[in-house]
C-alpha atoms as a PDB file:
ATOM      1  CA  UNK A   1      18.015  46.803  57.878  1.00  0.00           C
ATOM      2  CA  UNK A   2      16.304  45.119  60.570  1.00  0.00           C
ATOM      3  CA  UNK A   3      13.325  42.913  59.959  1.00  0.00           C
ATOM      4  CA  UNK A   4      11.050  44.590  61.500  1.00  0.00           C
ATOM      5  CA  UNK A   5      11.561  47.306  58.891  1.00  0.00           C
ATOM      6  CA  UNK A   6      11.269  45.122  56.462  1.00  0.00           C
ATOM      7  CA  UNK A   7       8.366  44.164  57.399  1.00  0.00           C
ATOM      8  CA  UNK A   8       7.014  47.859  57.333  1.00  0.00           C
ATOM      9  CA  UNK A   9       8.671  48.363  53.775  1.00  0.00           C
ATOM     10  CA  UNK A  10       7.069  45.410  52.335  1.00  0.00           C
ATOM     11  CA  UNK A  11       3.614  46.708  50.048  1.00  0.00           C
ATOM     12  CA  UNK A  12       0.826  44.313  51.059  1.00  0.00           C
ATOM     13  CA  UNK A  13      -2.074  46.153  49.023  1.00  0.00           C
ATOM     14  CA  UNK A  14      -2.182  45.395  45.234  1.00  0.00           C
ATOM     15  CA  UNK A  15      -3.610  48.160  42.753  1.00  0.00           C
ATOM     16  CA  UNK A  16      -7.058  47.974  41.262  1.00  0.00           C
ATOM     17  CA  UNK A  17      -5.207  46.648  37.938  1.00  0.00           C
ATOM     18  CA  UNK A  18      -2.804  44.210  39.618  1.00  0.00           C
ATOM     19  CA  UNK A  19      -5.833  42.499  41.487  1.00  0.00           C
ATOM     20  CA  UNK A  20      -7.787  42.076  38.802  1.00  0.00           C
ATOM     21  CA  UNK A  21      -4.925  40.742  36.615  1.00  0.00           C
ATOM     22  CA  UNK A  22      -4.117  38.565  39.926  1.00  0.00           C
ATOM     23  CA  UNK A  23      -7.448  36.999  39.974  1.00  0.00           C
ATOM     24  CA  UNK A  24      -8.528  36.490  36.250  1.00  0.00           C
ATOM     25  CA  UNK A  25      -7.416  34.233  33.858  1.00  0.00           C
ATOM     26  CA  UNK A  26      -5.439  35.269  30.655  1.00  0.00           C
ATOM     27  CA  UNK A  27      -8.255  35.524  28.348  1.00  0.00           C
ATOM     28  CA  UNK A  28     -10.812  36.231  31.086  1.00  0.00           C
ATOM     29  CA  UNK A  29      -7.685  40.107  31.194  1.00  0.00           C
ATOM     30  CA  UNK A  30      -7.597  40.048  28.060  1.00  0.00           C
ATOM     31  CA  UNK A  31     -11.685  40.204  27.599  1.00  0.00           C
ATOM     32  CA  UNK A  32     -11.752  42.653  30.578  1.00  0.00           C
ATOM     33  CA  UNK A  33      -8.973  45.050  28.869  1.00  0.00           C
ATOM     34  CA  UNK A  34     -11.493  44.910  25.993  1.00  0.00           C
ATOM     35  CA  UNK A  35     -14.274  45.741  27.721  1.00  0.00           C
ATOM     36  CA  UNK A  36     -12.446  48.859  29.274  1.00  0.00           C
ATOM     37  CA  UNK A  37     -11.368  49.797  25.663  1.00  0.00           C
ATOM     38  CA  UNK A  38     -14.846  49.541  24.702  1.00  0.00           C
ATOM     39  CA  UNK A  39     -17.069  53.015  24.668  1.00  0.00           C
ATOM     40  CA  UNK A  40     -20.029  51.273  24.479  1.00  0.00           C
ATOM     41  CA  UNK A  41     -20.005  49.305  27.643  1.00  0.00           C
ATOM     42  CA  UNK A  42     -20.702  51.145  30.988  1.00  0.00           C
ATOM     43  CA  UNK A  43     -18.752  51.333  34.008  1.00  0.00           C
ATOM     44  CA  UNK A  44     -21.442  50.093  35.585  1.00  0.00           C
ATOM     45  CA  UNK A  45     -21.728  46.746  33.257  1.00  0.00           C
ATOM     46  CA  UNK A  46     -17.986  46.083  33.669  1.00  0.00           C
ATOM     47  CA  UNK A  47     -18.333  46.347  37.718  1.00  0.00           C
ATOM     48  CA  UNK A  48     -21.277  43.811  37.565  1.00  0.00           C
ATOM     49  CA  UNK A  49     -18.851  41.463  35.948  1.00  0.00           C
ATOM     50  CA  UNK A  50     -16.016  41.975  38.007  1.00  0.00           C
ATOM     51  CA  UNK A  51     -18.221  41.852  41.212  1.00  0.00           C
ATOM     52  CA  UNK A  52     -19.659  38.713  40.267  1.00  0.00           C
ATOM     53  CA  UNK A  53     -16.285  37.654  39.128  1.00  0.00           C
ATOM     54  CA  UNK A  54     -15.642  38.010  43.172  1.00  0.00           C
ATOM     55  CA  UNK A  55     -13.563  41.120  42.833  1.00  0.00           C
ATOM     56  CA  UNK A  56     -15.075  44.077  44.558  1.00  0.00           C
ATOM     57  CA  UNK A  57     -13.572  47.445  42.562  1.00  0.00           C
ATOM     58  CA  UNK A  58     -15.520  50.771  42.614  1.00  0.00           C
ATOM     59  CA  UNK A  59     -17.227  52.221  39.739  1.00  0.00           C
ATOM     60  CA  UNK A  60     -15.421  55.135  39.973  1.00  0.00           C
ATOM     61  CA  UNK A  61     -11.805  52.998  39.936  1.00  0.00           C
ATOM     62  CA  UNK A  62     -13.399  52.279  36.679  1.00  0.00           C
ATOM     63  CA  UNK A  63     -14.734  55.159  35.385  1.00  0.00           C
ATOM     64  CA  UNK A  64     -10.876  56.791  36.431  1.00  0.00           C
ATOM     65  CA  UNK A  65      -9.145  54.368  34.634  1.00  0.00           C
ATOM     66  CA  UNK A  66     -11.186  54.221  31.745  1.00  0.00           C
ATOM     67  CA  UNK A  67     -10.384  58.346  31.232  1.00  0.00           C
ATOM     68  CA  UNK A  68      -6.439  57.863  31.557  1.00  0.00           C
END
């Protein structure tokens, strides 16, 4: 294979999950993974913490994720 189609074949966007696992800290996933367990905190609360975490995920990534 050439390298130019390596290049091509190589993924350079991470998933919603592997970015925020990329950027936090153990615990800091571990009290996110929590959070997303947790019925009683909204979407909306959990993207305020991410966002001022610096990582900029939609509500509805959330919301979806939170439902699977």
């Amino acid at each position: 294979m050439s390298k130019f189609k390596e290049a091509l074949s190589v993924k350079r966007t991470l998933s919603a999950q592997d970015k925020i696992k990329a950027t936090l800290d153990p615990d800091s996933y571990k009290d996110f993974m929590s959070a997303m367990d947790d019925p009683g905190l909204s979407a909306g609360a959990i993207h305020r913490a991410l966002k001022d975490l610096g990582i900029e995920i939609s509500v509805m990534t959330i919301q979806r994720w939170r439902q699977k």
